[in-house]
PDB file of N, CA and C in Angstrom:
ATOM      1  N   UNK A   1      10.350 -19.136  14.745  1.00  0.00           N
ATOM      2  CA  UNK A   1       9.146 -19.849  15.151  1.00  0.00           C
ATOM      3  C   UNK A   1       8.521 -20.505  13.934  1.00  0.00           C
ATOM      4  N   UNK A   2       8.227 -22.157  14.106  1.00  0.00           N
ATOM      5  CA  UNK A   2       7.529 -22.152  13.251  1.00  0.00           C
ATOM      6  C   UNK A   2       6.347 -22.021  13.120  1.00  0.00           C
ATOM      7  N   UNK A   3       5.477 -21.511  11.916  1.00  0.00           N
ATOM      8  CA  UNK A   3       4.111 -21.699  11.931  1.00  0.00           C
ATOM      9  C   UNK A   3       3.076 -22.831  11.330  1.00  0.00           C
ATOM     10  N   UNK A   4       1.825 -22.522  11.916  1.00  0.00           N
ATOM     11  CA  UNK A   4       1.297 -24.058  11.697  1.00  0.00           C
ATOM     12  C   UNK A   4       0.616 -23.989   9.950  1.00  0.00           C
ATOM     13  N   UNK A   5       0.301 -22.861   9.443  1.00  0.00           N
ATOM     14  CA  UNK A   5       0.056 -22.767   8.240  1.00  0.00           C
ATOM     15  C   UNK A   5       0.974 -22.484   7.375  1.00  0.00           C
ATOM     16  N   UNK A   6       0.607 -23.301   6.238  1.00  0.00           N
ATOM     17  CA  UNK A   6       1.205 -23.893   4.841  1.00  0.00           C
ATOM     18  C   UNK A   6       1.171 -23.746   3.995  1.00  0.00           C
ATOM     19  N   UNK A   7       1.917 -23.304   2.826  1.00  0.00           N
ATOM     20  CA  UNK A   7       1.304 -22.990   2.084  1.00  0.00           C
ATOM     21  C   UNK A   7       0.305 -23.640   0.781  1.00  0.00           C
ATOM     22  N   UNK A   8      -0.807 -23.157   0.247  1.00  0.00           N
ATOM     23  CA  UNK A   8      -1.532 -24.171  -0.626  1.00  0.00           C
ATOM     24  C   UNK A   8      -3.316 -24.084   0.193  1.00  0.00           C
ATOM     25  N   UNK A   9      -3.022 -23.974   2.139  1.00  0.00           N
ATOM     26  CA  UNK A   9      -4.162 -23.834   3.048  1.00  0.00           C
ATOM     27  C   UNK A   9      -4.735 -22.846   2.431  1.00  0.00           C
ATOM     28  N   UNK A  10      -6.240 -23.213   3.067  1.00  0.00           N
ATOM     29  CA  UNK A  10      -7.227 -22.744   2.860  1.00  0.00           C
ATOM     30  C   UNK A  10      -7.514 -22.011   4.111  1.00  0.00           C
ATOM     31  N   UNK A  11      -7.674 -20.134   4.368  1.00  0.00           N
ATOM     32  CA  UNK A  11      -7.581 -19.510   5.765  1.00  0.00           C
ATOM     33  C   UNK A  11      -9.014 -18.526   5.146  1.00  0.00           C
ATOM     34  N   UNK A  12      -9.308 -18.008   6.489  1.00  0.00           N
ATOM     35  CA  UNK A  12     -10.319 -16.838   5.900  1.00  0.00           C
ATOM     36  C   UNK A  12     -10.104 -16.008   7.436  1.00  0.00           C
ATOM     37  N   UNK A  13      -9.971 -14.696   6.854  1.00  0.00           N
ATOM     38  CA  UNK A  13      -9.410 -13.509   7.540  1.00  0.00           C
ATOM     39  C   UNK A  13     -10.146 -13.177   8.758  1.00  0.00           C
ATOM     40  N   UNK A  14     -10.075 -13.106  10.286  1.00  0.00           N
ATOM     41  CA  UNK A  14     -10.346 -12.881  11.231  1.00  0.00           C
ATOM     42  C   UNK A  14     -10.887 -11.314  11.764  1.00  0.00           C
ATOM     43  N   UNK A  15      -9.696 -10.832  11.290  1.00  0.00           N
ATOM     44  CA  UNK A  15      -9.539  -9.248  11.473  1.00  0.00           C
ATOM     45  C   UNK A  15      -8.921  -8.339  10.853  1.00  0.00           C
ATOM     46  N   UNK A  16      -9.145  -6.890  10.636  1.00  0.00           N
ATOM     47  CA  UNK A  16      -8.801  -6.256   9.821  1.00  0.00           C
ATOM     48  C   UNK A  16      -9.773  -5.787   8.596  1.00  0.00           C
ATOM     49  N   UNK A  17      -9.475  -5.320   7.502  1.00  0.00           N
ATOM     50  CA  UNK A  17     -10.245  -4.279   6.778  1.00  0.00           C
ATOM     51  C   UNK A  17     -11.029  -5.472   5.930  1.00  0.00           C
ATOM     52  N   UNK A  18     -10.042  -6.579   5.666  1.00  0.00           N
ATOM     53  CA  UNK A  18     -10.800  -8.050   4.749  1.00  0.00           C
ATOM     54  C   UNK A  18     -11.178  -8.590   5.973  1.00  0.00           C
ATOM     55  N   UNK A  19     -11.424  -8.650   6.530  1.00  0.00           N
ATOM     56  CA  UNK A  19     -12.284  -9.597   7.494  1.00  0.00           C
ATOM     57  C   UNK A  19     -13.493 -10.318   6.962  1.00  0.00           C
ATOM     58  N   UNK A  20     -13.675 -11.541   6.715  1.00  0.00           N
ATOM     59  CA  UNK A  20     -14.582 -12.279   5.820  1.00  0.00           C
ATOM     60  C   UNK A  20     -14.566 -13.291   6.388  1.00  0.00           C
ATOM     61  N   UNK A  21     -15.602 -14.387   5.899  1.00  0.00           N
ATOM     62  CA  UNK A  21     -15.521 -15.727   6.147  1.00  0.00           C
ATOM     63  C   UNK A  21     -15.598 -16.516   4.473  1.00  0.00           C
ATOM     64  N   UNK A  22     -15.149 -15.472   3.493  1.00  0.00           N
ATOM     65  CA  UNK A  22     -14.776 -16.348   2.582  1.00  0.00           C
ATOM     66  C   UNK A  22     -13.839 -17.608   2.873  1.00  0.00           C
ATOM     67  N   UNK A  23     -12.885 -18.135   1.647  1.00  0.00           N
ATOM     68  CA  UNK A  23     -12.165 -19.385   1.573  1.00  0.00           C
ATOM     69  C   UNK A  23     -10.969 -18.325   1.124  1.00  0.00           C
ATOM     70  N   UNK A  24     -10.043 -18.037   1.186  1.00  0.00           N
ATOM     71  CA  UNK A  24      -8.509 -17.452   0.638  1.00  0.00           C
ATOM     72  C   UNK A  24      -7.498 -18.701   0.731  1.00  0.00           C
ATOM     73  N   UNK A  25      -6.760 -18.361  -0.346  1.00  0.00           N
ATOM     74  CA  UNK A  25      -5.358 -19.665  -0.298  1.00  0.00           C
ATOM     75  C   UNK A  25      -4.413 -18.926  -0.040  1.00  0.00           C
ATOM     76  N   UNK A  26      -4.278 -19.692   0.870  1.00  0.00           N
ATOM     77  CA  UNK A  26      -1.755 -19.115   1.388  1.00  0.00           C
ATOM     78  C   UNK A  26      -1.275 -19.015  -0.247  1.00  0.00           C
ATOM     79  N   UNK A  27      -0.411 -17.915  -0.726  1.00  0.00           N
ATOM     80  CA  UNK A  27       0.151 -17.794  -1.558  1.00  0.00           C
ATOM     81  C   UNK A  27       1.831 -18.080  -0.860  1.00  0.00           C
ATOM     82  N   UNK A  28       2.056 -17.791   0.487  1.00  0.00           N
ATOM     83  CA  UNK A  28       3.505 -17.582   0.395  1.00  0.00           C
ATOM     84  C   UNK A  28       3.463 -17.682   2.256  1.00  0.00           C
ATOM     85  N   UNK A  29       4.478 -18.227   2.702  1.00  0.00           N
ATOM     86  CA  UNK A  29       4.469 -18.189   4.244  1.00  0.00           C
ATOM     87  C   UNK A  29       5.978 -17.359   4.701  1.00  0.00           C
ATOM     88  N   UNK A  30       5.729 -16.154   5.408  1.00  0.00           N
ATOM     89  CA  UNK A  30       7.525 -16.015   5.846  1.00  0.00           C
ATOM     90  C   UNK A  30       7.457 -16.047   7.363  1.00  0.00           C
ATOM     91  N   UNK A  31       7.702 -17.287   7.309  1.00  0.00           N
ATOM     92  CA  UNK A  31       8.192 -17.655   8.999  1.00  0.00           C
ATOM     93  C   UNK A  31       8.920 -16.748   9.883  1.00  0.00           C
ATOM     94  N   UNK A  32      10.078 -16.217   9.595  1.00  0.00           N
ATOM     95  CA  UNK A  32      10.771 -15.263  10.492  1.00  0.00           C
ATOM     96  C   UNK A  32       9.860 -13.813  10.420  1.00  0.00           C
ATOM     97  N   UNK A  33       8.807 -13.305   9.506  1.00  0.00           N
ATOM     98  CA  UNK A  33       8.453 -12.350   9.966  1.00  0.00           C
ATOM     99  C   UNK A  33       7.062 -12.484  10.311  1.00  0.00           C
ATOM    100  N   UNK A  34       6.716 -13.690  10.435  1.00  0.00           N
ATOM    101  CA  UNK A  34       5.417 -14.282  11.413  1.00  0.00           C
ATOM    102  C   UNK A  34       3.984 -13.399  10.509  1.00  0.00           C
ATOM    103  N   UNK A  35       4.125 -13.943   8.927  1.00  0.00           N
ATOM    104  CA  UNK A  35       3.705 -12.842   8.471  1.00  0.00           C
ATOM    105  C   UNK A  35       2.884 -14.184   6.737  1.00  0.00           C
ATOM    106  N   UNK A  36       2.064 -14.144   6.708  1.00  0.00           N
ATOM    107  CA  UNK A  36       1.395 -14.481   5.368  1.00  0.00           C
ATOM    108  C   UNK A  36       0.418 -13.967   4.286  1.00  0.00           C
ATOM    109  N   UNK A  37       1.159 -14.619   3.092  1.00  0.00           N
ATOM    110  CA  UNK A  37       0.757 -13.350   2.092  1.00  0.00           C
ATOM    111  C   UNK A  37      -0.736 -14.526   1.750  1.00  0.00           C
ATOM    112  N   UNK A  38      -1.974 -13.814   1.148  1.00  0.00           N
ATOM    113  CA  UNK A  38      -3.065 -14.443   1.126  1.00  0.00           C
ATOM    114  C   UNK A  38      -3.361 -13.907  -0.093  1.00  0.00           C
ATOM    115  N   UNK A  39      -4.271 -14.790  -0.844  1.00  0.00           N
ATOM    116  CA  UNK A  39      -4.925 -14.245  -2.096  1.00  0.00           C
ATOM    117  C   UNK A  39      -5.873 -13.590  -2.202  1.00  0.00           C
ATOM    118  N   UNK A  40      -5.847 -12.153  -3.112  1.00  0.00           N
ATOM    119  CA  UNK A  40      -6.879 -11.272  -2.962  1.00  0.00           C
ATOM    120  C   UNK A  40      -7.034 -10.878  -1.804  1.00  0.00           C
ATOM    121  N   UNK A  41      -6.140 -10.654  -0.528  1.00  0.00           N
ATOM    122  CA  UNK A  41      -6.401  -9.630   0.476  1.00  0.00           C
ATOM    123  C   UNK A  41      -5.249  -8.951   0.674  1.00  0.00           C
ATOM    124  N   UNK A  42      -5.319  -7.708   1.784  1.00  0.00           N
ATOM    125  CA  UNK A  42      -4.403  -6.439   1.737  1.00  0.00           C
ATOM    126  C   UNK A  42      -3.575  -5.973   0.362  1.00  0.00           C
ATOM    127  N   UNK A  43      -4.723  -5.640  -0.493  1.00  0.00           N
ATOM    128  CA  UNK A  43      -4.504  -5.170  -1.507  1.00  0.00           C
ATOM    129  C   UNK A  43      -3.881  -3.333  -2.056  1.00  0.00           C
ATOM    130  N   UNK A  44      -3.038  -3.452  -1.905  1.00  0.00           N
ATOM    131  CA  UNK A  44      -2.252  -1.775  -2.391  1.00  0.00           C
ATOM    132  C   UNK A  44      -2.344  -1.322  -3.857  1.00  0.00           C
ATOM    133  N   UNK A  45      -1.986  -0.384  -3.992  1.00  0.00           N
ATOM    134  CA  UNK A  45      -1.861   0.434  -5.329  1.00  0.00           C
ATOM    135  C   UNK A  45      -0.599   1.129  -4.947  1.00  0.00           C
ATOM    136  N   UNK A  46       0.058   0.312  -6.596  1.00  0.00           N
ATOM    137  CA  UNK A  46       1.385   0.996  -6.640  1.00  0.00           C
ATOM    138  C   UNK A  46       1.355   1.620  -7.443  1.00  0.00           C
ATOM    139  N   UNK A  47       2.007   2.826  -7.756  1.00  0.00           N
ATOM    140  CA  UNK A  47       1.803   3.701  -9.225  1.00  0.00           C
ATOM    141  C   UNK A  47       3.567   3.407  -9.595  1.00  0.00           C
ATOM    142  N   UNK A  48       3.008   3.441 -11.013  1.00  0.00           N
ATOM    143  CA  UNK A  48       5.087   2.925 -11.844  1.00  0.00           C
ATOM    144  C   UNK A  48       5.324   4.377 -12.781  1.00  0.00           C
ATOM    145  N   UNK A  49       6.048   4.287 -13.401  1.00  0.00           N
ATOM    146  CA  UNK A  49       6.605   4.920 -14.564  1.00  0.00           C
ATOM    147  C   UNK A  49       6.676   4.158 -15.498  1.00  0.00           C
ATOM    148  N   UNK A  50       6.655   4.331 -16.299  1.00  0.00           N
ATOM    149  CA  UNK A  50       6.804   3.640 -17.494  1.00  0.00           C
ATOM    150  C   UNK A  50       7.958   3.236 -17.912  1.00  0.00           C
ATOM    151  N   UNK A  51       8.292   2.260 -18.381  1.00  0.00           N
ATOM    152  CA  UNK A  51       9.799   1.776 -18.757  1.00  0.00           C
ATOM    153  C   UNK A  51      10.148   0.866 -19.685  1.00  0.00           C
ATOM    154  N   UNK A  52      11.573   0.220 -20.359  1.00  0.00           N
ATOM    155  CA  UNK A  52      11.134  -0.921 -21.041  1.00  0.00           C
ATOM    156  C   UNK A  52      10.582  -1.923 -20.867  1.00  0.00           C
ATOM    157  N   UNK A  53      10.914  -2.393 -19.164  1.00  0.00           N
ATOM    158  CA  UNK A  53       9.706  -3.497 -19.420  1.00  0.00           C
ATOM    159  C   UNK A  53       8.295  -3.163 -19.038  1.00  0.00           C
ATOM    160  N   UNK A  54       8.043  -2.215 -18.656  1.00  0.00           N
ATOM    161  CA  UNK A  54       6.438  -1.802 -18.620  1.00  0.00           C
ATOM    162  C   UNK A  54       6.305  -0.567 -19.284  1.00  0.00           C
ATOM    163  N   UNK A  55       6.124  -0.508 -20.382  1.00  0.00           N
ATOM    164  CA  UNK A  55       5.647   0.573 -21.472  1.00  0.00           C
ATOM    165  C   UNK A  55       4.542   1.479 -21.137  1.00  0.00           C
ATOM    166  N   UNK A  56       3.460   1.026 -20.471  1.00  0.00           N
ATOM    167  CA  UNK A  56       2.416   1.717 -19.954  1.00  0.00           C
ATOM    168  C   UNK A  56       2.550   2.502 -18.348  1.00  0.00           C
ATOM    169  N   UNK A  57       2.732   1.839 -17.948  1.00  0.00           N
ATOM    170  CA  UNK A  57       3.088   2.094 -16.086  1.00  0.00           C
ATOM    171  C   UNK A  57       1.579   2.381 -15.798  1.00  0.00           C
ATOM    172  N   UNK A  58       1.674   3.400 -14.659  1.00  0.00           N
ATOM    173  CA  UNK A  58       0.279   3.326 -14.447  1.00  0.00           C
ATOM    174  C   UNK A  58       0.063   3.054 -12.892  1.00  0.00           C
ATOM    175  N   UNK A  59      -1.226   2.460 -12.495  1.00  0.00           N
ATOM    176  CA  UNK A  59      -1.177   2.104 -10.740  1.00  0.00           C
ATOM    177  C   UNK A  59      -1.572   0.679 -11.176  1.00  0.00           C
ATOM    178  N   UNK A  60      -0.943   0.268 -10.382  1.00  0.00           N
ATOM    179  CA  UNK A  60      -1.334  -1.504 -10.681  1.00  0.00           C
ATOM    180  C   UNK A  60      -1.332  -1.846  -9.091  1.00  0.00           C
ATOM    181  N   UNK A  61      -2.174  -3.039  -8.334  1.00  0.00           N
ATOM    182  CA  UNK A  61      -2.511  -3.614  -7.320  1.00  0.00           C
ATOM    183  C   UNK A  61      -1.950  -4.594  -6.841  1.00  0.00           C
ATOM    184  N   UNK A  62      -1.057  -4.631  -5.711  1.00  0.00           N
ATOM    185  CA  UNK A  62      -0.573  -5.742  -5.187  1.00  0.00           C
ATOM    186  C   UNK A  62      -0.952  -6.335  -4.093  1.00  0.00           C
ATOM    187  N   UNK A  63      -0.718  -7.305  -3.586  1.00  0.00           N
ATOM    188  CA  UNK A  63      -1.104  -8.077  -2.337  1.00  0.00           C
ATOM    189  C   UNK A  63       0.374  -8.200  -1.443  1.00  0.00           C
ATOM    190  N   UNK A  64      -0.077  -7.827   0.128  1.00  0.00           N
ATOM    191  CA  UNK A  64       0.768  -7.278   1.052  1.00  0.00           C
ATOM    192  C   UNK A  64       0.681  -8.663   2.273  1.00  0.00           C
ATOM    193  N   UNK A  65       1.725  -8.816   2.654  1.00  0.00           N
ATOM    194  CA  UNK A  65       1.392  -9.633   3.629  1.00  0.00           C
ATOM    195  C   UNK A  65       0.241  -9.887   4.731  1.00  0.00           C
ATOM    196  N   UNK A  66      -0.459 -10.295   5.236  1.00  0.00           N
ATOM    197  CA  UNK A  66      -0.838  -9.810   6.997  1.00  0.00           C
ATOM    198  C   UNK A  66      -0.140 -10.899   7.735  1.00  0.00           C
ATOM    199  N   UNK A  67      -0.501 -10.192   9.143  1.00  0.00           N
ATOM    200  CA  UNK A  67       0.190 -11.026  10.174  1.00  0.00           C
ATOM    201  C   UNK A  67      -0.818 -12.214  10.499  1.00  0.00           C
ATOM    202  N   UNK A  68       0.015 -13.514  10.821  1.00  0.00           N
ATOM    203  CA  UNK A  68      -0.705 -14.765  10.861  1.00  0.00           C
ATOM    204  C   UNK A  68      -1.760 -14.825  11.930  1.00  0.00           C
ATOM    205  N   UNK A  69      -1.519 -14.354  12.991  1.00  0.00           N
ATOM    206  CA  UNK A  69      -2.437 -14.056  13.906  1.00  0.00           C
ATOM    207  C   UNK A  69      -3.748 -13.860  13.445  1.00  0.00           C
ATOM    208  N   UNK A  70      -4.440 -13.093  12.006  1.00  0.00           N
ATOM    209  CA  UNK A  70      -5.129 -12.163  11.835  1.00  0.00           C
ATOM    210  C   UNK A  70      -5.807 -13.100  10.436  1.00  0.00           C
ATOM    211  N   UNK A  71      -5.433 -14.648  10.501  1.00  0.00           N
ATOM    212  CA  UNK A  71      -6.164 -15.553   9.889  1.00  0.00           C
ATOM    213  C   UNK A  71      -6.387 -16.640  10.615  1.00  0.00           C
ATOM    214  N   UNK A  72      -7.272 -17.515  10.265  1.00  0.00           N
ATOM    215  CA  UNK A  72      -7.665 -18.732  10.857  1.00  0.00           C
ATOM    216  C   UNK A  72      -7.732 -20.197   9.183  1.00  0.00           C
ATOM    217  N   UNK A  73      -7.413 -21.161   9.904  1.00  0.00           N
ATOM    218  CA  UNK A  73      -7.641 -22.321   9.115  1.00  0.00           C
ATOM    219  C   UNK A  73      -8.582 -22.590   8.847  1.00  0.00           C
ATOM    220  N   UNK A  74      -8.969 -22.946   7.463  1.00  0.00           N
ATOM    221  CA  UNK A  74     -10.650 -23.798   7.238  1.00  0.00           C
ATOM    222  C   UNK A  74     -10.513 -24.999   7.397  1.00  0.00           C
ATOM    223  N   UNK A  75     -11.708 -26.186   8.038  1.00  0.00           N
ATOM    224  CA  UNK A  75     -11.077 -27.223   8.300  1.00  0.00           C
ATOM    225  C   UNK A  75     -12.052 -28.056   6.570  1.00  0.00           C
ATOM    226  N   UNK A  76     -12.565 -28.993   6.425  1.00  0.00           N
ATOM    227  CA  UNK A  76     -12.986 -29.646   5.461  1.00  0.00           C
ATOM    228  C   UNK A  76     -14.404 -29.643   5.214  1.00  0.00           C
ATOM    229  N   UNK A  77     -15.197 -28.656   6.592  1.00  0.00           N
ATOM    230  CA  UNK A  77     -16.590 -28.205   6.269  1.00  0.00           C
ATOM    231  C   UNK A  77     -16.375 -26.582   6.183  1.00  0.00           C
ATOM    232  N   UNK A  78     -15.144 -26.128   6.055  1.00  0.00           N
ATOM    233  CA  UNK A  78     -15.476 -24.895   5.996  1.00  0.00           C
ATOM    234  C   UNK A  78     -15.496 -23.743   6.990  1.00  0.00           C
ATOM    235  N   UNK A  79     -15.518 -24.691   8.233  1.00  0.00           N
ATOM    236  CA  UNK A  79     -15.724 -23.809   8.881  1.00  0.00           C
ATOM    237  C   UNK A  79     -13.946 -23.265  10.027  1.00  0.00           C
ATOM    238  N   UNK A  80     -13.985 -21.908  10.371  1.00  0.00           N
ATOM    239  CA  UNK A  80     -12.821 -21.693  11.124  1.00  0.00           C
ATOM    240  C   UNK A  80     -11.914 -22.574  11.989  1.00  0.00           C
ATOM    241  N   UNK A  81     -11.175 -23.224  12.126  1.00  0.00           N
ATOM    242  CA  UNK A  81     -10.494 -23.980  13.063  1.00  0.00           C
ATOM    243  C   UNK A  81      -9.147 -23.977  13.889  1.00  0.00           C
ATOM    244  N   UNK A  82      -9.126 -24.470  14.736  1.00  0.00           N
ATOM    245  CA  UNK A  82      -6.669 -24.301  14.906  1.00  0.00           C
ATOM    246  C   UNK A  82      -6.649 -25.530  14.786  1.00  0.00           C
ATOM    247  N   UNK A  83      -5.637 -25.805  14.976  1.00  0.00           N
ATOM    248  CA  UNK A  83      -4.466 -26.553  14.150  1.00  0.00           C
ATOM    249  C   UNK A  83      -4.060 -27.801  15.426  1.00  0.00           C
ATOM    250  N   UNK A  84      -4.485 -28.833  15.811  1.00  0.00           N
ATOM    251  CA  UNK A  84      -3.659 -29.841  16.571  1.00  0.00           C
ATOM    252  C   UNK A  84      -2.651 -30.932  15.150  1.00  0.00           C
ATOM    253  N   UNK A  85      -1.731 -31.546  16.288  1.00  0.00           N
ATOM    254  CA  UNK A  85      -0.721 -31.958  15.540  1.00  0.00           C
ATOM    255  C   UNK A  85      -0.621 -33.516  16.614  1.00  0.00           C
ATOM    256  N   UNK A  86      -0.718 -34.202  15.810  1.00  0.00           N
ATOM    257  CA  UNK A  86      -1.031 -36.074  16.783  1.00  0.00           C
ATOM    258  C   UNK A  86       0.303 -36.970  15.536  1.00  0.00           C
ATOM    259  N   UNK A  87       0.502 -38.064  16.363  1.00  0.00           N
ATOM    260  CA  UNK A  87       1.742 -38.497  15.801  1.00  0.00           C
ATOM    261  C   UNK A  87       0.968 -39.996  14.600  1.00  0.00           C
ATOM    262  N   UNK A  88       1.624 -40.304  13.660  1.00  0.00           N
ATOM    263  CA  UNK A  88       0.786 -41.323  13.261  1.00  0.00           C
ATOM    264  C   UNK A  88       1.978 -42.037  12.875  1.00  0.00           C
ATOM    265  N   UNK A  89       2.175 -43.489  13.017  1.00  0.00           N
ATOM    266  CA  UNK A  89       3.159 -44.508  12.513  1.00  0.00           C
ATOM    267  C   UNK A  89       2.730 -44.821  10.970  1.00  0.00           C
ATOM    268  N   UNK A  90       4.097 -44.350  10.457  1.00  0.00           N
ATOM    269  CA  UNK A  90       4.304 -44.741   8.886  1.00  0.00           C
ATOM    270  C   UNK A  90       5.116 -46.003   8.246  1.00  0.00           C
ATOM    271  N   UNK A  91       5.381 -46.977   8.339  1.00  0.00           N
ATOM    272  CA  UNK A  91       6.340 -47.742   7.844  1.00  0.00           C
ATOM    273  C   UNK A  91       7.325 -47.190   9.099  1.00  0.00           C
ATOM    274  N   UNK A  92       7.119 -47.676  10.000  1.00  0.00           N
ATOM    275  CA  UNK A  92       8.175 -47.592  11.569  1.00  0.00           C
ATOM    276  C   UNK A  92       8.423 -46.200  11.611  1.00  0.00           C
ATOM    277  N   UNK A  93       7.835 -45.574  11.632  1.00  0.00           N
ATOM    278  CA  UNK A  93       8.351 -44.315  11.905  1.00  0.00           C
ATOM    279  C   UNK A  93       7.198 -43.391  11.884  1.00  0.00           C
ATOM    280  N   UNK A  94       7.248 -42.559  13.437  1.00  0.00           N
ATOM    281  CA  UNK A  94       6.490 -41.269  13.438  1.00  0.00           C
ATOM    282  C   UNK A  94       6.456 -40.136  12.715  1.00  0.00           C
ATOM    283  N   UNK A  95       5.258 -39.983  12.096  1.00  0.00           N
ATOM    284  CA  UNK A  95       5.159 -38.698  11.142  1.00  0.00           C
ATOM    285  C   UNK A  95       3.985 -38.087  11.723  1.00  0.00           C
ATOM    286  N   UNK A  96       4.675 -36.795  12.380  1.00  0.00           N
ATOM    287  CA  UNK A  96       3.625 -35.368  12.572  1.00  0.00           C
ATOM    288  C   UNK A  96       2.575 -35.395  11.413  1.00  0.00           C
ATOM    289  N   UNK A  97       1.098 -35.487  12.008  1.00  0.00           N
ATOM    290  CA  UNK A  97      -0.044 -34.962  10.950  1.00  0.00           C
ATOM    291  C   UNK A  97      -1.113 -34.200  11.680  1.00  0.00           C
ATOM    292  N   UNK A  98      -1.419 -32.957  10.328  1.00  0.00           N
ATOM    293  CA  UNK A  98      -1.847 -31.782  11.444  1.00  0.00           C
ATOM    294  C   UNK A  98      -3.274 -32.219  11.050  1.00  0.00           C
ATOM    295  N   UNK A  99      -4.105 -31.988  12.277  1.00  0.00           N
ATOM    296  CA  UNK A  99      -5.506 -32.194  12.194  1.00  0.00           C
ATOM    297  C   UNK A  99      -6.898 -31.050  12.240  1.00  0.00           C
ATOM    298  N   UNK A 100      -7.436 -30.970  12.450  1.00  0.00           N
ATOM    299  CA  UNK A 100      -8.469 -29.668  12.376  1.00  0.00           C
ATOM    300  C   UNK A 100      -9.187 -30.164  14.111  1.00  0.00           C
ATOM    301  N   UNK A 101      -8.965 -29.016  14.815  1.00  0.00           N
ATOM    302  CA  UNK A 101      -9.667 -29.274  16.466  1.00  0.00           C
ATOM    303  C   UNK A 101     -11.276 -29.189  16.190  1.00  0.00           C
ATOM    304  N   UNK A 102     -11.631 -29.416  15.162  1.00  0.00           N
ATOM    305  CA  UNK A 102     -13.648 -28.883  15.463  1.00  0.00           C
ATOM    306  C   UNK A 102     -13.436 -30.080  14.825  1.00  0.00           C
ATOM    307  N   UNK A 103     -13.329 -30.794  14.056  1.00  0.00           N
ATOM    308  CA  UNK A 103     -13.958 -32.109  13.466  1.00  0.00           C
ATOM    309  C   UNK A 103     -13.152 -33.290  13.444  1.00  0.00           C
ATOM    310  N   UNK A 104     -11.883 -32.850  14.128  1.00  0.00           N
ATOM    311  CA  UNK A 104     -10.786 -33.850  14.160  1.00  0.00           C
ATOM    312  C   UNK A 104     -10.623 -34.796  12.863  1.00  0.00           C
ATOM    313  N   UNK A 105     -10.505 -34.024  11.602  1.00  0.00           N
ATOM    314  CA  UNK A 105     -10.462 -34.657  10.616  1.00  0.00           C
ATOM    315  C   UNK A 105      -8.830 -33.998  10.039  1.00  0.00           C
ATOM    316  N   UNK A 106      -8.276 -35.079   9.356  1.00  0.00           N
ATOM    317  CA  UNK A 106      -6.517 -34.432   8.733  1.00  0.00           C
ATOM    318  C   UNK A 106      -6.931 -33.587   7.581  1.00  0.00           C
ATOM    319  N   UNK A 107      -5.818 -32.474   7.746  1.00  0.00           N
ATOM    320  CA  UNK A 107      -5.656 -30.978   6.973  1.00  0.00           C
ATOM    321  C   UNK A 107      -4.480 -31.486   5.726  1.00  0.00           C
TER     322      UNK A 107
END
């Protein structure tokens, strides 16, 4: 399936423990597991050992996917939106451009 977010978008978390109406950026999209990694949310603690390449080890914090469902798009005021998709002629040829449904302005 594909999904309608990209990476580089601007989403802010719906549901779950980050649930906010901050601004977060797509770090990473994995389409087959219907799943996006976001900045600064679902944050873990991993604990390491120490080794040659990490001399210290320690617990260090990573960022975990969530499921796409469980974000929404910002459109260009900021505020939550989905995603329509309208055709626009480029030099003879149709090119998909995705738009924002609250202000109908391009994403």
């Amino acid at each position: 399936m594909k999904l309608k977010i990209k990476k580089g978008d601007y989403v802010c978390i719906i549901s779950g423990n980050d649930k906010s109406e901050k601004p977060h950026r797509v770090l990473e999209v994995y389409p087959d597991k219907m799943r996006i990694l976001v900045e600064g949310v679902n944050l873990r603690s991993k604990h390491t050992r120490p080794s040659q390449q990490n001399q210290k080890g320690g617990i260090q914090k990573k960022e975990l996917p969530v499921h796409y469902s469980n974000v929404m798009l910002l459109d260009s005021d900021k505020n939550p939106t989905r995603i329509g998709t309208r055709f626009e002629e480029k030099e003879g040829k149709l090119t998909p451009v995705r738009f924002a449904r609250t202000n109908g302005n391009d994403l």
